[in-house]
Structures are given as C-alpha cells and as structure tokens.
C-alpha atoms as a PDB file:
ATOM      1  CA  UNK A   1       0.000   0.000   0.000  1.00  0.00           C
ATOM      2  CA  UNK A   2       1.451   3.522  -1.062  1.00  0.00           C
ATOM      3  CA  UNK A   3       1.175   5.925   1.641  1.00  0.00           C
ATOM      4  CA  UNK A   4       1.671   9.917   1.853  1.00  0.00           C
ATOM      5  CA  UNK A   5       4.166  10.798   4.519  1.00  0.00           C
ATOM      6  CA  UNK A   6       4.488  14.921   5.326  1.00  0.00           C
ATOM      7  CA  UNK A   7       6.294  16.855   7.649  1.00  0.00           C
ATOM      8  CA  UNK A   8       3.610  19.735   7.817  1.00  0.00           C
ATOM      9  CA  UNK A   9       3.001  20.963  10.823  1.00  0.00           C
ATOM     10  CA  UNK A  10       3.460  24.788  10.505  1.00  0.00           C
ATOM     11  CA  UNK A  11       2.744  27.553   7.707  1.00  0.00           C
ATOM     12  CA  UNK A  12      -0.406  25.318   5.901  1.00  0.00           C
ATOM     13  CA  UNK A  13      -3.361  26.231   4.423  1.00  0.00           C
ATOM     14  CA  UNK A  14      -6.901  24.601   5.231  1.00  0.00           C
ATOM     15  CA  UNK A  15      -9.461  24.283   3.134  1.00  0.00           C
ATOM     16  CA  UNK A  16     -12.986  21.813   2.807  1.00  0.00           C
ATOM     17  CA  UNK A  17     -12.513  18.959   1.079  1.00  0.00           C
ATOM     18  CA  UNK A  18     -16.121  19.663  -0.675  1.00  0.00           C
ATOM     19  CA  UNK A  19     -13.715  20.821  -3.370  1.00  0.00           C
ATOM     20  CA  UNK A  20     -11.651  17.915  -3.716  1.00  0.00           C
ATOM     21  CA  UNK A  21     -14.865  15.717  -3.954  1.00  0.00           C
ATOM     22  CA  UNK A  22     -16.625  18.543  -7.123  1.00  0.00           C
ATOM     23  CA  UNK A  23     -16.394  16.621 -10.321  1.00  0.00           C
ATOM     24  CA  UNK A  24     -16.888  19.463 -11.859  1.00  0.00           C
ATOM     25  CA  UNK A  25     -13.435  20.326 -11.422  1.00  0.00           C
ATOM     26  CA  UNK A  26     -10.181  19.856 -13.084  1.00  0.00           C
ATOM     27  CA  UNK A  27      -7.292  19.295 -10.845  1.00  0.00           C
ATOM     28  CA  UNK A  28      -6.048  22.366 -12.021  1.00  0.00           C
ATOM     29  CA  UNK A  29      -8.813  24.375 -11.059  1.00  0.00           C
ATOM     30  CA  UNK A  30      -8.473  22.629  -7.618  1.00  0.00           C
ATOM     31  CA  UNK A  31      -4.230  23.215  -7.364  1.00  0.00           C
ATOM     32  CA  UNK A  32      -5.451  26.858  -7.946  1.00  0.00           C
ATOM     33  CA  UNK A  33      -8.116  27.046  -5.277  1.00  0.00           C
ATOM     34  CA  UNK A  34      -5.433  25.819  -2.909  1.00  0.00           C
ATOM     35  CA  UNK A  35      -2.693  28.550  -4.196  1.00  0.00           C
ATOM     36  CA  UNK A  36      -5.514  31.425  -4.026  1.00  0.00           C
ATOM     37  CA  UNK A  37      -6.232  30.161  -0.069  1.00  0.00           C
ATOM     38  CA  UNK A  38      -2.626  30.625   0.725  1.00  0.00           C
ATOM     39  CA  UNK A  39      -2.273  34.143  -0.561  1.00  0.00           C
ATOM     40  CA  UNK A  40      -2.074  36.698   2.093  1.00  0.00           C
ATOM     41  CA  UNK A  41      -5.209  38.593   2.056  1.00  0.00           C
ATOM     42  CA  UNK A  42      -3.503  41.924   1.071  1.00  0.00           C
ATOM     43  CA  UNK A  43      -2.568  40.314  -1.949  1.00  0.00           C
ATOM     44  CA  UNK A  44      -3.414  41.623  -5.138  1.00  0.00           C
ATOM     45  CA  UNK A  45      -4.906  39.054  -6.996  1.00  0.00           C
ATOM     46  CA  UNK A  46      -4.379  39.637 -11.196  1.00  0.00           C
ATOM     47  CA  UNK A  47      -4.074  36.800 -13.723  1.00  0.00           C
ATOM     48  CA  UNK A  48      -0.389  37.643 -14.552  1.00  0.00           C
ATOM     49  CA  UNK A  49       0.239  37.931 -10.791  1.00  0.00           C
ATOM     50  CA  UNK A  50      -1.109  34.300  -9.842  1.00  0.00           C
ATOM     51  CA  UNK A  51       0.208  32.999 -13.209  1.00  0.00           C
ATOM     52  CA  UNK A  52       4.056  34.457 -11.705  1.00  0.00           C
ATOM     53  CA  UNK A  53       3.689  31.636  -8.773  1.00  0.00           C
ATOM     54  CA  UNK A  54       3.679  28.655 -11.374  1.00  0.00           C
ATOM     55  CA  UNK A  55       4.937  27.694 -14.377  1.00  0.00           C
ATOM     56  CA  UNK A  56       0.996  27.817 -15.656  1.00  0.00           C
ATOM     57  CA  UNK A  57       0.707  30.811 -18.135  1.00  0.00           C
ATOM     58  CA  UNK A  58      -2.647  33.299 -18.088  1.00  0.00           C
ATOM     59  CA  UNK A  59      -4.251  31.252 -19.909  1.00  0.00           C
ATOM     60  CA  UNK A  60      -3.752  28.359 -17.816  1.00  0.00           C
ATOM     61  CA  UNK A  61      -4.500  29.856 -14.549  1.00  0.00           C
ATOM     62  CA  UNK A  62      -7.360  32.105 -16.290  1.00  0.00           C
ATOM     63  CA  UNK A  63      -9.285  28.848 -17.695  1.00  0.00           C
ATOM     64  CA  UNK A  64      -8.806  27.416 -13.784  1.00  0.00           C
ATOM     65  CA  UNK A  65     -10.575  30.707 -12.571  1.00  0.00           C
ATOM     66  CA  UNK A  66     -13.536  30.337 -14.886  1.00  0.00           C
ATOM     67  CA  UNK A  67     -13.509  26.847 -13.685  1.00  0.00           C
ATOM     68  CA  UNK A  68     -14.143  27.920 -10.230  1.00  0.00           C
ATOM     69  CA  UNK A  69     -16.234  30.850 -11.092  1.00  0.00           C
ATOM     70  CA  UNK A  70     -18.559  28.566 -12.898  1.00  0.00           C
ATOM     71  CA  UNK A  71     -19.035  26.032 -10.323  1.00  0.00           C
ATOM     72  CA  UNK A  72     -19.556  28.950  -7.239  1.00  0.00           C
ATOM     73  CA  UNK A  73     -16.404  28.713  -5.636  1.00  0.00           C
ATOM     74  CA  UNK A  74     -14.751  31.692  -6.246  1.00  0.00           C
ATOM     75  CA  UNK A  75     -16.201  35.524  -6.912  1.00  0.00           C
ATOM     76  CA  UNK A  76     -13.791  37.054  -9.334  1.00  0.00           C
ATOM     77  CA  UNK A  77     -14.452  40.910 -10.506  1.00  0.00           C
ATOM     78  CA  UNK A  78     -12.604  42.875 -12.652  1.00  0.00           C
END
C-alpha cells in the first residue's frame, strides 16, 4: 500500500474537502483554489500575478478561474 508521509506541521493552508470531492473540477482548477487560499489577504490578486507563482501561463490559470467561477467557488471581478 502507497502511503503519503508529510512533515507539515506549521505555515499550511486549510481548506474543505467539498472541493476535492466537485467533479466538476479539473485538478487544475483545484491546485489553484489551494494557491488562491494561501495568498495573504492583502494580496493583489491579477491573472499575470497568480500565473508568476507557477509555471501555468494566463491562460492556464485564467481557464482554472472560470472553472471555479462557474461552479460557485470563487467571486472574481474585474
């Protein structure tokens, strides 16, 4: 049996798992729900900013935030 094994214990984000278990979803669209959660909240959240944090270009990361716009999770104005 293949098991996880972490050492996190400090500086982690929490989330629901509701998220992990929305077929709706791409894993993509989940990686980036998980990356938005861990943002301080001061940050300024921009496609080209979030796409900086990955090797995912804007139109990567912006067809994972219409993903999650979509399906509720996430309130994006422009």
């Amino acid at each position: 049996m293949n098991r996880l094994k972490h050492g996190v214990d400090k500086d982690f984000t929490v989330t629901t798992n509701k998220i992990f278990h929305d077929k709706r979803l791409s894993l993509k669209a989940k990686g980036l729900w998980v990356q938005l959660l861990s943002l301080d909240e001061g940050w300024n959240f921009s496609v080209g900013g979030i796409a900086k944090l990955s090797k995912d270009g804007r139109d990567a990361v912006q067809s994972a935030i219409d993903e999650l716009v979509g399906c509720g999770w996430l309130k994006w104005e422009h």
